[in-house]
PDB file of N, CA and C in Angstrom:
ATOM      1  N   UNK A   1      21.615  -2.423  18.382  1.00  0.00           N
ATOM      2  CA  UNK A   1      20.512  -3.307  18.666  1.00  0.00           C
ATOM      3  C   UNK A   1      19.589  -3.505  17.481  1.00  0.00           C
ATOM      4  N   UNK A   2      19.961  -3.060  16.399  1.00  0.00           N
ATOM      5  CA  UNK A   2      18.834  -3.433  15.359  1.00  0.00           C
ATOM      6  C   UNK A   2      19.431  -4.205  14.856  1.00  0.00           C
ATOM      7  N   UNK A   3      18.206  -4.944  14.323  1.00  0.00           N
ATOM      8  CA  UNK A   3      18.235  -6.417  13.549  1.00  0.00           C
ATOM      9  C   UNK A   3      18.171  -5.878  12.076  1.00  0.00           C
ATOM     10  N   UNK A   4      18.518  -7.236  11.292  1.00  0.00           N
ATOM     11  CA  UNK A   4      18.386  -6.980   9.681  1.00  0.00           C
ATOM     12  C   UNK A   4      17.995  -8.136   9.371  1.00  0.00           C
ATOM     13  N   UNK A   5      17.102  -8.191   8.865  1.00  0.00           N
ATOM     14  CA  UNK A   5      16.439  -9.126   8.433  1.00  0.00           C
ATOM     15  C   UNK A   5      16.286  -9.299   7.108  1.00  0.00           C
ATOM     16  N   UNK A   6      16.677 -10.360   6.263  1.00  0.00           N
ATOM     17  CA  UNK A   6      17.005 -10.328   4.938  1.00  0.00           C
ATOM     18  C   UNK A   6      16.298 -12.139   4.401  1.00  0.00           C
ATOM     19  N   UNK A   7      15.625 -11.820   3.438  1.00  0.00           N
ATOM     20  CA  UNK A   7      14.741 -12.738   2.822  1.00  0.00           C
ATOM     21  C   UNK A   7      14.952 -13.307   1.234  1.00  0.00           C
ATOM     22  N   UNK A   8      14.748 -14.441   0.986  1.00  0.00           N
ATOM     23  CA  UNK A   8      15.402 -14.885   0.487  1.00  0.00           C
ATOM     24  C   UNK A   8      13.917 -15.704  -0.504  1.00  0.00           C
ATOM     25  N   UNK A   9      13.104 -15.465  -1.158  1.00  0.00           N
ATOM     26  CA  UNK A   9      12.173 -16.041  -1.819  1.00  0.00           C
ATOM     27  C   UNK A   9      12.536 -16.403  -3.367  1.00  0.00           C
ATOM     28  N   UNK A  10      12.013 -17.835  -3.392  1.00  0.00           N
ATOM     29  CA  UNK A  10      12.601 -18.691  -4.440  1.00  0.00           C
ATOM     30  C   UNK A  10      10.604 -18.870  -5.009  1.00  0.00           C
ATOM     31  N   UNK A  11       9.544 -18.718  -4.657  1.00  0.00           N
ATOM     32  CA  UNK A  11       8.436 -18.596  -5.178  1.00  0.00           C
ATOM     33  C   UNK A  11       7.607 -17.456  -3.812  1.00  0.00           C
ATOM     34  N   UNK A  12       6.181 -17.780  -4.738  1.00  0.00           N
ATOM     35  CA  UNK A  12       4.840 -16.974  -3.324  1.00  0.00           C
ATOM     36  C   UNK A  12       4.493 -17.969  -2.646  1.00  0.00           C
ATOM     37  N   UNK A  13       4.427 -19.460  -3.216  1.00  0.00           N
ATOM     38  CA  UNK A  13       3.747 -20.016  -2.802  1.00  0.00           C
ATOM     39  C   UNK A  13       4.564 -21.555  -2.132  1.00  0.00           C
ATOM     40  N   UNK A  14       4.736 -21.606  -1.096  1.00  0.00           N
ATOM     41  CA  UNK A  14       5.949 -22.581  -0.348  1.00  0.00           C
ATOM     42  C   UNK A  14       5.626 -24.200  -0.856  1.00  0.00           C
ATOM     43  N   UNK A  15       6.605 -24.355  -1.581  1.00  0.00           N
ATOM     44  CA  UNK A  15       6.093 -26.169  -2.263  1.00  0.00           C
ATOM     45  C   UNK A  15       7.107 -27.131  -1.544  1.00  0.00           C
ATOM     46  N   UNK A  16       8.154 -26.928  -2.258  1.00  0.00           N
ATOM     47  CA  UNK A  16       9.420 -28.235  -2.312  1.00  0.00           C
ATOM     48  C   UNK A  16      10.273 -27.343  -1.518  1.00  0.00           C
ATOM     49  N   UNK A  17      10.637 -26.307  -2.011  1.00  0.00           N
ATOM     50  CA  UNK A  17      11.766 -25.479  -1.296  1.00  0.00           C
ATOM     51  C   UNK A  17      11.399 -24.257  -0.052  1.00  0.00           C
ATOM     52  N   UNK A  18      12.320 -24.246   1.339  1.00  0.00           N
ATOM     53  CA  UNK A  18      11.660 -23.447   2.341  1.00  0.00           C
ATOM     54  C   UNK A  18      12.003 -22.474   1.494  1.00  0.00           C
ATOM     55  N   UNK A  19      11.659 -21.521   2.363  1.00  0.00           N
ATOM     56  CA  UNK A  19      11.751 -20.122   2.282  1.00  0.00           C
ATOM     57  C   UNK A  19      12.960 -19.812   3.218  1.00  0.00           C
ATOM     58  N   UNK A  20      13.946 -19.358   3.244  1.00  0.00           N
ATOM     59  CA  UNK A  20      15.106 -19.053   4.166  1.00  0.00           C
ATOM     60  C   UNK A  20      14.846 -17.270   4.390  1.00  0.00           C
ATOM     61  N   UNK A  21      14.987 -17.403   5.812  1.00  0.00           N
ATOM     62  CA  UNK A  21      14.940 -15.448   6.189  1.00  0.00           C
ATOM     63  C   UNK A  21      16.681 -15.947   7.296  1.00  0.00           C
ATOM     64  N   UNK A  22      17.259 -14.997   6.691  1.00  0.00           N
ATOM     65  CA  UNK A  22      19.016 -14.698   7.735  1.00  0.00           C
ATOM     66  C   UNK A  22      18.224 -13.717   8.714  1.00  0.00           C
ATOM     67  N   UNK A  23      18.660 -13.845   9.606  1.00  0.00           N
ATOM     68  CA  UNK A  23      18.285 -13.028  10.676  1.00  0.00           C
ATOM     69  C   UNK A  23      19.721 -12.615  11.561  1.00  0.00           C
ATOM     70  N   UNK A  24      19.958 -11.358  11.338  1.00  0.00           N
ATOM     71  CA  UNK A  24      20.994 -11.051  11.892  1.00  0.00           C
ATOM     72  C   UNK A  24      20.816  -9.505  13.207  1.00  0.00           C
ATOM     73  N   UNK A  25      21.690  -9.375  14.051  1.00  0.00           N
ATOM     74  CA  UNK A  25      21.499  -8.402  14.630  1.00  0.00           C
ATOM     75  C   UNK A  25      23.083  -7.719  15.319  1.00  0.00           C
ATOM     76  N   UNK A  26      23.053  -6.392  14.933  1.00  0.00           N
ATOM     77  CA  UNK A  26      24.090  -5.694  14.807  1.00  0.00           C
ATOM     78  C   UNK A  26      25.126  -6.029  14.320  1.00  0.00           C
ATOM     79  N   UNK A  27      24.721  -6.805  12.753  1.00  0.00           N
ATOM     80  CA  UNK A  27      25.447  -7.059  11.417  1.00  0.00           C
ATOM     81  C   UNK A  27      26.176  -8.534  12.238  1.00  0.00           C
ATOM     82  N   UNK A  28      25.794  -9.298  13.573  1.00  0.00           N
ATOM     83  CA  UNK A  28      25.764 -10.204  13.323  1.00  0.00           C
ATOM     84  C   UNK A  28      25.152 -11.105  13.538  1.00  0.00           C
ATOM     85  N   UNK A  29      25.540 -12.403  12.265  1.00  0.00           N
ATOM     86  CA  UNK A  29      24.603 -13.678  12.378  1.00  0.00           C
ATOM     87  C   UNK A  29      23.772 -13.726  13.393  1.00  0.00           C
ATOM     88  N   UNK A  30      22.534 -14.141  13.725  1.00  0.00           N
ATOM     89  CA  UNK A  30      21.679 -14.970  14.869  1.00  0.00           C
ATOM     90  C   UNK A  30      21.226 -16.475  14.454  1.00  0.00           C
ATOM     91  N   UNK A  31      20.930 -16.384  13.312  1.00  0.00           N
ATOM     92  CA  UNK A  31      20.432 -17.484  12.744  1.00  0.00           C
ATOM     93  C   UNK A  31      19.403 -17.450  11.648  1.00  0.00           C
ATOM     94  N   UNK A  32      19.012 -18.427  10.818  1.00  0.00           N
ATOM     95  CA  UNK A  32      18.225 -18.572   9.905  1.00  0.00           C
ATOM     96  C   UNK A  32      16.631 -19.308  10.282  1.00  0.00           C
ATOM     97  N   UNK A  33      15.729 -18.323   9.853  1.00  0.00           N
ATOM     98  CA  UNK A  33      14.590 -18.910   9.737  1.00  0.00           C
ATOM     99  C   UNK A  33      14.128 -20.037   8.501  1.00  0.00           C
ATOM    100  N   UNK A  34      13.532 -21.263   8.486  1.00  0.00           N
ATOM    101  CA  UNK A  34      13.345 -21.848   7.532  1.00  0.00           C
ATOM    102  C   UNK A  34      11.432 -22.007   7.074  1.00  0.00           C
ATOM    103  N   UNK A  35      11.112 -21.585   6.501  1.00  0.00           N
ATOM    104  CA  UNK A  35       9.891 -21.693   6.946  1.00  0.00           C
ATOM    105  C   UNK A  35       9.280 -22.669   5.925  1.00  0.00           C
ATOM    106  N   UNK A  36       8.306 -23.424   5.601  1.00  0.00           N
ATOM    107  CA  UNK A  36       7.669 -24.367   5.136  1.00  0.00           C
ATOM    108  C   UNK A  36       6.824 -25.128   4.910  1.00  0.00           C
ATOM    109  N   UNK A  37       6.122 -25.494   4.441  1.00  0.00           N
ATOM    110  CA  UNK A  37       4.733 -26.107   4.398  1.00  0.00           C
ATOM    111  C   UNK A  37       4.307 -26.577   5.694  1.00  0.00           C
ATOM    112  N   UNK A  38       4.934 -27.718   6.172  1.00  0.00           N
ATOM    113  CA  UNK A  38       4.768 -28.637   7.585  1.00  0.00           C
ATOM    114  C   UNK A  38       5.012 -27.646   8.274  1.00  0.00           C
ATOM    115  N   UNK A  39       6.301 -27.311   8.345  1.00  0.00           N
ATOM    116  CA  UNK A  39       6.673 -26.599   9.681  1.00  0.00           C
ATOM    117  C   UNK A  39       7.405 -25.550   9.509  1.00  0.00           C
ATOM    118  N   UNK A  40       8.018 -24.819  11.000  1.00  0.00           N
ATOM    119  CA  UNK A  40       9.062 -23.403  11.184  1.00  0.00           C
ATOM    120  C   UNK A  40      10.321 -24.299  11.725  1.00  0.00           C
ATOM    121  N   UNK A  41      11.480 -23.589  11.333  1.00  0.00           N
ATOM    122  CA  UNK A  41      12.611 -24.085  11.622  1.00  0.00           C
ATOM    123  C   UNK A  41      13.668 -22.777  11.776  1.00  0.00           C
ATOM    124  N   UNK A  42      14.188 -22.955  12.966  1.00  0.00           N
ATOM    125  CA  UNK A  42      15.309 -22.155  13.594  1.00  0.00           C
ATOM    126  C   UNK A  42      16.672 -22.540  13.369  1.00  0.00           C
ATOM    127  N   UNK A  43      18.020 -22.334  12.487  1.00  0.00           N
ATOM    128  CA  UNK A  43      19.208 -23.308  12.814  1.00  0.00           C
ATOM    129  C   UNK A  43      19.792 -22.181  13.394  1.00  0.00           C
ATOM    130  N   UNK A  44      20.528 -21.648  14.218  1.00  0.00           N
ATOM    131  CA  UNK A  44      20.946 -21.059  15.082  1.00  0.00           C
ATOM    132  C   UNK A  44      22.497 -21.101  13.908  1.00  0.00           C
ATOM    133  N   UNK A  45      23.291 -19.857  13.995  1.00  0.00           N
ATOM    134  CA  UNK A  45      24.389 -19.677  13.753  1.00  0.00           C
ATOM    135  C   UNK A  45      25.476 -20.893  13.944  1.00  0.00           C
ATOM    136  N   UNK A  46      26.255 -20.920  13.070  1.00  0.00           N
ATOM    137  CA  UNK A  46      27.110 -22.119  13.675  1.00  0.00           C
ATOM    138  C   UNK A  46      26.592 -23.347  13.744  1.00  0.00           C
ATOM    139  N   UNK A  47      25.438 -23.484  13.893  1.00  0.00           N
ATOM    140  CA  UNK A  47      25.081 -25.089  14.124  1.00  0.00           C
ATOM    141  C   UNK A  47      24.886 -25.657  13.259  1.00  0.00           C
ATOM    142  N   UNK A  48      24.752 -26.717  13.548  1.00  0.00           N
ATOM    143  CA  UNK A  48      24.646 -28.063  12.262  1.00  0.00           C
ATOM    144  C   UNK A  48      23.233 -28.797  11.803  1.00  0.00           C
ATOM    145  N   UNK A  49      22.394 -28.643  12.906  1.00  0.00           N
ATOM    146  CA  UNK A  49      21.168 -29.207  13.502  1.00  0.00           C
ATOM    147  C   UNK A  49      20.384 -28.114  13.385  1.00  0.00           C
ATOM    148  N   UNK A  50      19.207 -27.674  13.103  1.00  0.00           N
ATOM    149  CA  UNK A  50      17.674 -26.999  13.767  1.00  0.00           C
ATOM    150  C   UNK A  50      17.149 -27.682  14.349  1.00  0.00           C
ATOM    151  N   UNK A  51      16.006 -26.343  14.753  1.00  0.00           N
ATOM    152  CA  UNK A  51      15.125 -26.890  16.025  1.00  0.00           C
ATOM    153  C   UNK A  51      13.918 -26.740  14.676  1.00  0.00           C
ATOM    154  N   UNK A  52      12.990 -27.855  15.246  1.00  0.00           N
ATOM    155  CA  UNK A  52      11.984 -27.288  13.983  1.00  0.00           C
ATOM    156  C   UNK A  52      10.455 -27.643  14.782  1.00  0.00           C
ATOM    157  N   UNK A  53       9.106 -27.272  14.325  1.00  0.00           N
ATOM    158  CA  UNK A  53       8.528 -26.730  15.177  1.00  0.00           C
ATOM    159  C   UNK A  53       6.840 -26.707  14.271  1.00  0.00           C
ATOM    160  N   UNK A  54       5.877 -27.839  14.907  1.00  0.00           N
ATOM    161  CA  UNK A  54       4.433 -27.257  13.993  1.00  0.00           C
ATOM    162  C   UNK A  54       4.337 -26.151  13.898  1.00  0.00           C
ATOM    163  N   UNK A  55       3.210 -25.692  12.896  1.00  0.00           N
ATOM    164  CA  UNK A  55       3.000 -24.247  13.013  1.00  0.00           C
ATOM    165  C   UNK A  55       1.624 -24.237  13.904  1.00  0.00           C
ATOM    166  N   UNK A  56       0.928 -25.114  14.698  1.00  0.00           N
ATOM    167  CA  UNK A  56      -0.093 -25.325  14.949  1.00  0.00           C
ATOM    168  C   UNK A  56       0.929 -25.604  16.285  1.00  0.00           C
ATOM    169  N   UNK A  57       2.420 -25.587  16.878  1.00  0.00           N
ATOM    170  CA  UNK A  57       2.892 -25.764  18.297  1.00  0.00           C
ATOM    171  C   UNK A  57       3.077 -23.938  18.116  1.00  0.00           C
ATOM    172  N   UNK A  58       3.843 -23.329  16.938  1.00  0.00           N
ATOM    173  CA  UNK A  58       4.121 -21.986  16.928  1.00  0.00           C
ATOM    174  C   UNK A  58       2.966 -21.012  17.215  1.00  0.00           C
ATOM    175  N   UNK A  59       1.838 -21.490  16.009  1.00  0.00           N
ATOM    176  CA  UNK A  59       0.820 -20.498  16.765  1.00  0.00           C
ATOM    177  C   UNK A  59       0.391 -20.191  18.574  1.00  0.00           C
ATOM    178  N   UNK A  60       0.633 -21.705  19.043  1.00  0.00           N
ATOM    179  CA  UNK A  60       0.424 -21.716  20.609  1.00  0.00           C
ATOM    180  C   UNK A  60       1.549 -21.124  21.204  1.00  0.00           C
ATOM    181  N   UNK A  61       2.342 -21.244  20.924  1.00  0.00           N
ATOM    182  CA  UNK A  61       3.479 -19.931  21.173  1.00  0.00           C
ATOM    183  C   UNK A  61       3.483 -19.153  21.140  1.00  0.00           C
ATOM    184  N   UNK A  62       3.465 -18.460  19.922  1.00  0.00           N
ATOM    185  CA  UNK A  62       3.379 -16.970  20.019  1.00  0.00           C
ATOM    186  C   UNK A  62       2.080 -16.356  20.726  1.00  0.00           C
ATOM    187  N   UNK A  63       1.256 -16.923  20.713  1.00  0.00           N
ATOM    188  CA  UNK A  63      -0.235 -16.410  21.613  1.00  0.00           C
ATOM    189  C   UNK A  63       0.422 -16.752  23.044  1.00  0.00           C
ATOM    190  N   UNK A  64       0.617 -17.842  23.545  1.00  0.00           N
ATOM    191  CA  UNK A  64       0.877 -17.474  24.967  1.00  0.00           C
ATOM    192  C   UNK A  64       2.380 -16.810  25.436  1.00  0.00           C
ATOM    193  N   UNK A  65       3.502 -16.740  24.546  1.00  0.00           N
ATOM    194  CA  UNK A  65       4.557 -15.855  24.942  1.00  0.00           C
ATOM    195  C   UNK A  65       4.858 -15.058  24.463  1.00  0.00           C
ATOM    196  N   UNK A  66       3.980 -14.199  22.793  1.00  0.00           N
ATOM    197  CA  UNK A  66       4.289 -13.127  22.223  1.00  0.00           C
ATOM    198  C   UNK A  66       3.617 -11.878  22.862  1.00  0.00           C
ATOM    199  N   UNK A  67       3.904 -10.720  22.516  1.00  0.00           N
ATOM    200  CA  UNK A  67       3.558  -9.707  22.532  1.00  0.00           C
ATOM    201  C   UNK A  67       2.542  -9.388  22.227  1.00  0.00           C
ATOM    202  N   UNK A  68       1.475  -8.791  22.540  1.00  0.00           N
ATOM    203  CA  UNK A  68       0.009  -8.517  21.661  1.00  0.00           C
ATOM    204  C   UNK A  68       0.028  -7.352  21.500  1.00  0.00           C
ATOM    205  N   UNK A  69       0.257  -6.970  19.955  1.00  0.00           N
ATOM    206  CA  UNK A  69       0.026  -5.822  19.700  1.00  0.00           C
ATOM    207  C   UNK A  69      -1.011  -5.264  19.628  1.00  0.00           C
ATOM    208  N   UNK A  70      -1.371  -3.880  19.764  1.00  0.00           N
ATOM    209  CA  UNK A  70      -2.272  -3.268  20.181  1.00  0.00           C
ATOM    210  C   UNK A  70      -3.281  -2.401  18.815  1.00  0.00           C
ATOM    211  N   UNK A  71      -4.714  -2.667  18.835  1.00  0.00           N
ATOM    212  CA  UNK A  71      -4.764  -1.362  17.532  1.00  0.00           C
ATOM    213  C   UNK A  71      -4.957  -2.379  16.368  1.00  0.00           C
TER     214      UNK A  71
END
């Protein structure tokens, strides 16, 4: 059940090019995070297409379906 999460930075500061994170779990694929100025982007293993996503729809996400950590 553990994930590996592996990152992939081409600068600090996100311009022209995303930032790609592989996100894998128990050595396999799940999918790639794309992350980016405008927006977050999910392409799921195998697929051809992402889902992609404000970060101003994500923040409202993760506040109403994440976890709140504690402390």
């Amino acid at each position: 059940m553990a994930h590996e999460v592996n990152l992939t930075l081409h600068t600090k500061l996100v311009q022209r090019k995303d930032v790609e994170v592989e996100v894998r779990k128990d050595g396999d694929l799940l999918g790639d995070l794309l992350i980016s100025q405008g927006t977050v982007d999910w392409r799921p293993k195998n697929a051809q297409r992402k889902y992609k996503m404000s970060w101003t729809k994500f923040s409202e996400l993760m506040v109403e379906h994440g976890k709140r950590e504690e402390g």
